[in-house]
C-alpha atoms as a PDB file:
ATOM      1  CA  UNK A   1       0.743   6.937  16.574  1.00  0.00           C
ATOM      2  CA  UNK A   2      -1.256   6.592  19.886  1.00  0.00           C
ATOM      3  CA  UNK A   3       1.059   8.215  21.618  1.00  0.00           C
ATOM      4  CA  UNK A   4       0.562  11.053  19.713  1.00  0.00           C
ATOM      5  CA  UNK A   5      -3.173  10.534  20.369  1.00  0.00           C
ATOM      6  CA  UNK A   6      -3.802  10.381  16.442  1.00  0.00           C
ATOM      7  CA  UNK A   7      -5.343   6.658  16.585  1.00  0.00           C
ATOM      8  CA  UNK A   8      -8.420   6.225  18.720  1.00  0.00           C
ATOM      9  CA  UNK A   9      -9.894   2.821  20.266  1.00  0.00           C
ATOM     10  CA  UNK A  10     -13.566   2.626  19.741  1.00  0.00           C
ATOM     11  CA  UNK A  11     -15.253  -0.448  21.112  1.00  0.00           C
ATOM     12  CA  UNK A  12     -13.491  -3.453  19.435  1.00  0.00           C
ATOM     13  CA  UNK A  13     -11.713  -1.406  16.178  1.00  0.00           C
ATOM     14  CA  UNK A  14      -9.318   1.538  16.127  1.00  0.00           C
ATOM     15  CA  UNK A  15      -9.374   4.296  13.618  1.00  0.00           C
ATOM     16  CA  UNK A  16      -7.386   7.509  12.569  1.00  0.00           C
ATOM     17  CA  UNK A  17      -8.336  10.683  10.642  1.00  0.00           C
ATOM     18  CA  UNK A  18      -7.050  10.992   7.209  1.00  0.00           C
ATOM     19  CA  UNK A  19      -7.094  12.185   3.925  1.00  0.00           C
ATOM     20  CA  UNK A  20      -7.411   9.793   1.290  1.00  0.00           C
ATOM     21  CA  UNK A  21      -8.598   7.577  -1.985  1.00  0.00           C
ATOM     22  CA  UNK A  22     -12.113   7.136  -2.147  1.00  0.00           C
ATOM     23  CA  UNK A  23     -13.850   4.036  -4.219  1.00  0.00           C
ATOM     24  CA  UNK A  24     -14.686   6.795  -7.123  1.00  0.00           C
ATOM     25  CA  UNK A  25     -10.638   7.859  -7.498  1.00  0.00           C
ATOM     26  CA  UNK A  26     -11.457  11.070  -5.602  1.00  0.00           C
ATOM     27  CA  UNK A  27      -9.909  12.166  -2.621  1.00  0.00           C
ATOM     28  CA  UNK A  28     -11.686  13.243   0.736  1.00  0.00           C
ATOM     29  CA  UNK A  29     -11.907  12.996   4.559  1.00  0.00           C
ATOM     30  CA  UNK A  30     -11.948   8.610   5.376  1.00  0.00           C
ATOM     31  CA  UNK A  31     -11.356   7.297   8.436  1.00  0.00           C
ATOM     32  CA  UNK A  32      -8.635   4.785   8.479  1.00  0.00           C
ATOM     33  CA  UNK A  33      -9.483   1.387  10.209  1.00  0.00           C
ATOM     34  CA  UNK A  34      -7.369  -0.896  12.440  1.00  0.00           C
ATOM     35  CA  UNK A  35      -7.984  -3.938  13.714  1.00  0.00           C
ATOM     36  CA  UNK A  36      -6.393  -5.050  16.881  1.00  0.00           C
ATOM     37  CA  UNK A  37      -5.859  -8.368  17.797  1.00  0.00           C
ATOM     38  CA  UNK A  38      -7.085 -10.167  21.163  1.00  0.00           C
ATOM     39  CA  UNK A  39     -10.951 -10.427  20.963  1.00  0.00           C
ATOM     40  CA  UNK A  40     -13.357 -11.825  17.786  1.00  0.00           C
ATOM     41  CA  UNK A  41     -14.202  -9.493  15.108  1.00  0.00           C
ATOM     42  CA  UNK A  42     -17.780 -10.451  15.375  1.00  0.00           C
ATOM     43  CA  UNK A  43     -20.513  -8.498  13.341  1.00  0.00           C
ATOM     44  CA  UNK A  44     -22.144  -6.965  16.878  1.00  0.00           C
ATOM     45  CA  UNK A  45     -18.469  -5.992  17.965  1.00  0.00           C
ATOM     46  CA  UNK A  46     -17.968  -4.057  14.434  1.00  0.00           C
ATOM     47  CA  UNK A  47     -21.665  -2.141  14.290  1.00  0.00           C
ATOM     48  CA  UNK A  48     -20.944  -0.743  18.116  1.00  0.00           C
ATOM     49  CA  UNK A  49     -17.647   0.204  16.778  1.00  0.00           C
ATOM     50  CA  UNK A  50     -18.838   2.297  13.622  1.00  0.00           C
ATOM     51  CA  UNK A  51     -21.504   3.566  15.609  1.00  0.00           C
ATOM     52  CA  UNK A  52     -19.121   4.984  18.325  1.00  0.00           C
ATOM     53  CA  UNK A  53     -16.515   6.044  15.706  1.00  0.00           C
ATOM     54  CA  UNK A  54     -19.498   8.044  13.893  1.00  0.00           C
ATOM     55  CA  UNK A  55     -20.645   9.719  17.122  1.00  0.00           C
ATOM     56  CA  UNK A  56     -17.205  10.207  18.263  1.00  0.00           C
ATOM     57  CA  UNK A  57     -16.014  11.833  14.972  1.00  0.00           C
ATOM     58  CA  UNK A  58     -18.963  13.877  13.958  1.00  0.00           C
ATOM     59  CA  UNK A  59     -18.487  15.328  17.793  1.00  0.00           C
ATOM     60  CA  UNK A  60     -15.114  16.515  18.014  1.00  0.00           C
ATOM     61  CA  UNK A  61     -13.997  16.949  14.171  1.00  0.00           C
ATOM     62  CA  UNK A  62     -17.226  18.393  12.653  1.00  0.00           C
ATOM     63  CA  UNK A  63     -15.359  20.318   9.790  1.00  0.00           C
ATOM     64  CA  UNK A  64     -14.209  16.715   8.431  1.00  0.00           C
ATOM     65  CA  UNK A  65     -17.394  15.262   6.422  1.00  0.00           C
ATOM     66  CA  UNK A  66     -16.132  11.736   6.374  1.00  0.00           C
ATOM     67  CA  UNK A  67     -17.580   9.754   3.268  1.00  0.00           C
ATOM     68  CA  UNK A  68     -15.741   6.051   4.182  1.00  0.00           C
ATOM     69  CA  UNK A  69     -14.438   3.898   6.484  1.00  0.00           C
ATOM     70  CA  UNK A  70     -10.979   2.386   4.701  1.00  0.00           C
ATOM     71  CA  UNK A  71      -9.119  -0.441   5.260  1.00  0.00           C
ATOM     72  CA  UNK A  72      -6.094  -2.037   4.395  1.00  0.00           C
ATOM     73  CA  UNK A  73      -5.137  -5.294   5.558  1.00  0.00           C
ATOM     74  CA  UNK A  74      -4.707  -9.355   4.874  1.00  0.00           C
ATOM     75  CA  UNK A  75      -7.769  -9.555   6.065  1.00  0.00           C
ATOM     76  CA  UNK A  76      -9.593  -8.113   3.029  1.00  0.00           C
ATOM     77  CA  UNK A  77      -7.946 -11.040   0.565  1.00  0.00           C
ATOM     78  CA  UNK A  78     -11.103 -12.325  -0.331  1.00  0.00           C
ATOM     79  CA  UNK A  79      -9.046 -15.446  -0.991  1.00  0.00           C
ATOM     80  CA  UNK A  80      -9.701 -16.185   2.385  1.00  0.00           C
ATOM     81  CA  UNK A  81     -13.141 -17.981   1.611  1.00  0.00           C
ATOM     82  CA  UNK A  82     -11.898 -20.233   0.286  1.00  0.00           C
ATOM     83  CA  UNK A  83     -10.954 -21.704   3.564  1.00  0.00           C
ATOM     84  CA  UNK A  84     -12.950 -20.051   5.964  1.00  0.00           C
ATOM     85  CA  UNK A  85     -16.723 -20.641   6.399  1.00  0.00           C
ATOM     86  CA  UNK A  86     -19.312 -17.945   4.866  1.00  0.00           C
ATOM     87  CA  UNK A  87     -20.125 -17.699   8.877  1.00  0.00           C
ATOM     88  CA  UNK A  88     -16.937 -16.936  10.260  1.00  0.00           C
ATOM     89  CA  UNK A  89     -16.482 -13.553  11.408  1.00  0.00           C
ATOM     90  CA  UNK A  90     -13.131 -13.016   9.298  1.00  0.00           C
ATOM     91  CA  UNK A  91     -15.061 -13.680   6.003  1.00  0.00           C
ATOM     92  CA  UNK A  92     -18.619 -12.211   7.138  1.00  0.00           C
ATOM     93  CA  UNK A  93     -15.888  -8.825   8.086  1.00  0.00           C
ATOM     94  CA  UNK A  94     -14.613  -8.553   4.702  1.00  0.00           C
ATOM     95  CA  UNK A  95     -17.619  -8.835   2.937  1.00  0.00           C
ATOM     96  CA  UNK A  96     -19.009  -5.375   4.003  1.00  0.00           C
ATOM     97  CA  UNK A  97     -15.648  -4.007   1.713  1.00  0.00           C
ATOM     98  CA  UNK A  98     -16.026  -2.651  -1.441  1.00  0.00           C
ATOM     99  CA  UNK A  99     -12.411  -3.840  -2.812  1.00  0.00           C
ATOM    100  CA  UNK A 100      -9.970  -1.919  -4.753  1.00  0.00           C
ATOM    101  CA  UNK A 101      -8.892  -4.043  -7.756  1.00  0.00           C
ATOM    102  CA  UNK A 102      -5.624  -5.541  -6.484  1.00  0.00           C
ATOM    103  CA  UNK A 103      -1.994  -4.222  -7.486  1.00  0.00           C
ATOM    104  CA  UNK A 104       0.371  -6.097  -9.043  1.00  0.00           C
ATOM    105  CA  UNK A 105       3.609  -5.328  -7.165  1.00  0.00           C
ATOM    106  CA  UNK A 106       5.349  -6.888  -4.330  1.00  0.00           C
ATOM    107  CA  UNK A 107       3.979  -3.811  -1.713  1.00  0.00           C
ATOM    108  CA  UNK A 108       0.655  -5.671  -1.255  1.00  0.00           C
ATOM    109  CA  UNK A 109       2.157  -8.596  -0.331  1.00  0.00           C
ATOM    110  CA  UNK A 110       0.897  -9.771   2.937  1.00  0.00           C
ATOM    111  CA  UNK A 111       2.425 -13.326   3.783  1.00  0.00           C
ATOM    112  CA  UNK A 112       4.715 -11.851   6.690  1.00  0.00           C
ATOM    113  CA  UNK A 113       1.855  -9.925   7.971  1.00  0.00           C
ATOM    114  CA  UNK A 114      -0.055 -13.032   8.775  1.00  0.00           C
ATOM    115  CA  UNK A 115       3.087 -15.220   9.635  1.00  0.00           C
ATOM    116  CA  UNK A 116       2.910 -12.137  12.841  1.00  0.00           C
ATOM    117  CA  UNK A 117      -0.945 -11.982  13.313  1.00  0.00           C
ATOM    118  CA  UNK A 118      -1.976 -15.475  13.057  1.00  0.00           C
ATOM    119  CA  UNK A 119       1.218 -17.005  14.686  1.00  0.00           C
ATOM    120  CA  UNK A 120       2.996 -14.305  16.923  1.00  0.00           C
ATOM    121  CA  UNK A 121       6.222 -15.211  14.357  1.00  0.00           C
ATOM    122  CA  UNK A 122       8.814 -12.756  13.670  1.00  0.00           C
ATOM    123  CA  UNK A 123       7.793 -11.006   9.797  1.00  0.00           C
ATOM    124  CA  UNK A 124      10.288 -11.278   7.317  1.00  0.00           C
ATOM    125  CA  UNK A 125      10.838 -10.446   3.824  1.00  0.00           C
ATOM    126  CA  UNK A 126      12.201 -13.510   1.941  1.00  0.00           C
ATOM    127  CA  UNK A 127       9.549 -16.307   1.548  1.00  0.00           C
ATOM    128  CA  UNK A 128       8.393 -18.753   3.862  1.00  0.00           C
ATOM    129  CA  UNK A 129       9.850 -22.089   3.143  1.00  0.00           C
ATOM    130  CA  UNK A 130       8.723 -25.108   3.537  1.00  0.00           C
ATOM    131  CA  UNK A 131      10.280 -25.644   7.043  1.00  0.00           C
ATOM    132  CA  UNK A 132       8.911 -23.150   8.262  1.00  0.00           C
ATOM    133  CA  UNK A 133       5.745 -24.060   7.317  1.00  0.00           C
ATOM    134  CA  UNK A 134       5.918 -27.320   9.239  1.00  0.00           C
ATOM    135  CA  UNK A 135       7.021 -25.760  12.079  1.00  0.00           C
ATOM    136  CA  UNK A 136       3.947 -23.833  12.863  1.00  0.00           C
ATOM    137  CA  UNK A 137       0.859 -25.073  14.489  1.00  0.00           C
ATOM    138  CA  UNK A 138      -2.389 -25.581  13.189  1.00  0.00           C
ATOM    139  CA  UNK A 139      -4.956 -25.245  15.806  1.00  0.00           C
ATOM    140  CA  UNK A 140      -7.630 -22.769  14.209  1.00  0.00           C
ATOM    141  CA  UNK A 141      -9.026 -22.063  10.478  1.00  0.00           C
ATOM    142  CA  UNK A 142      -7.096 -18.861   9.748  1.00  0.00           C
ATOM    143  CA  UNK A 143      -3.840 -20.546  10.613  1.00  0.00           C
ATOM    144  CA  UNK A 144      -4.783 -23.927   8.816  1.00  0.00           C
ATOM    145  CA  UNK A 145      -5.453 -21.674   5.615  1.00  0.00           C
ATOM    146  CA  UNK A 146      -2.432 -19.860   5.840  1.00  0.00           C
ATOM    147  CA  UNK A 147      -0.296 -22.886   5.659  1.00  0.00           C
ATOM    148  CA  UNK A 148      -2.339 -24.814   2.916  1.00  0.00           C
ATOM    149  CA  UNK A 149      -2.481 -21.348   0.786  1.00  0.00           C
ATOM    150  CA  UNK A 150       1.095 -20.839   0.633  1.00  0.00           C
ATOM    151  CA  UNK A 151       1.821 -24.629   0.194  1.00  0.00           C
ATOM    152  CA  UNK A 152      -0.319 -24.641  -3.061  1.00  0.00           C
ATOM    153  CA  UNK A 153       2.172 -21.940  -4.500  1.00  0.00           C
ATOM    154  CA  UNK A 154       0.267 -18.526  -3.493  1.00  0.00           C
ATOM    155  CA  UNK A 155       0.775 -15.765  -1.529  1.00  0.00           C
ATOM    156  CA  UNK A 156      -1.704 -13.457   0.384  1.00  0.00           C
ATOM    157  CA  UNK A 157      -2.256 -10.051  -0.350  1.00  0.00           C
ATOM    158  CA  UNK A 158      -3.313  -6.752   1.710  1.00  0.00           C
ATOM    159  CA  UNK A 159      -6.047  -5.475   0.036  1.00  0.00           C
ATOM    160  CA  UNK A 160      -7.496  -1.627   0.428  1.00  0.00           C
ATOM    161  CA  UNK A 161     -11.326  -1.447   1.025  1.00  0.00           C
ATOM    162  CA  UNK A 162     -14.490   1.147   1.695  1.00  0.00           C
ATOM    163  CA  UNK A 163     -17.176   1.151   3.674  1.00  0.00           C
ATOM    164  CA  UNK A 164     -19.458   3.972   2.889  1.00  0.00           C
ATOM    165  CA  UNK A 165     -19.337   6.113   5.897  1.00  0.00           C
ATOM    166  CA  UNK A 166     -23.430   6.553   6.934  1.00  0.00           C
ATOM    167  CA  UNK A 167     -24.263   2.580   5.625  1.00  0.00           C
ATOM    168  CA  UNK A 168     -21.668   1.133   7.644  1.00  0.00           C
ATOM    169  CA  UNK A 169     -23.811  -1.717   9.544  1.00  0.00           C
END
């Protein structure tokens, strides 16, 4: 997509222009958030973003009233605080989602996502076995939790969330 120039980096998150669900079942103008690895997701680094992707957007696609931000990704699984402190930026980042209730088919699942994000692994599709699990280090929270979450039998799940577009701070 970016070379296309259809995804734009704005301060620490990336977003693209879309049509789709809104939190009400309608559909509309949302803009469709990424979030890049490499620096923290800390609540300052996310309000600069929206701020620059409001400004950016309103600028140079005002025919597109944009009611949300949306996101879907592992790091919306509000199972998450269950590990992570209530101050960490991963959990204090997910809590500004409104959640869609979660599906119950295999397409949200979202263990091979984080086997990639937290550990630079190779994603596959067949579960992660217990060998694999002990081969993996376990220097910071989110990889400590991924570990101990799919040793006590789970799995985690991409979740799709809002943001209402003019609160987003």
């Amino acid at each position: 997509m970016k070379f296309r120039g259809t995804e734009y980096k704005l301060g620490r998150l990336e977003y693209d222009r879309g049509c789709g669900e809104r939190p009400d079942g309608t559909t509309g103008s949302v803009l469709h958030l990424h979030i890049p690895s490499g620096t923290p997701l800390s609540p300052d680094s996310c309000d600069e973003s929206f701020d620059l992707a409001r400004a950016f957007f309103e600028r140079h696609f005002p025919d597109e009233p944009v009611s949300h931000f949306t996101c879907h990704s592992w790091l919306l699984d509000p199972r998450l605080t269950e590990y992570l402190p209530e101050r960490s930026n991963i959990v204090r980042f997910l809590r500004r989602f409104t959640l869609k209730p979660p599906t119950s088919g295999a397409a949200d699942l979202a263990d091979g996502d984080l086997l990639e994000y937290l550990f630079s692994r190779p994603s596959r599709q067949e579960p992660v076995t217990e060998s694999r699990l002990a081969d993996l280090p376990q220097e910071t929270s989110p990889q400590r939790a991924y570990v101990a979450h799919l040793r006590s039998g789970r799995n985690w799940l991409a979740r799709t969330g809002w943001i209402p577009y003019r609160t987003a701070r």
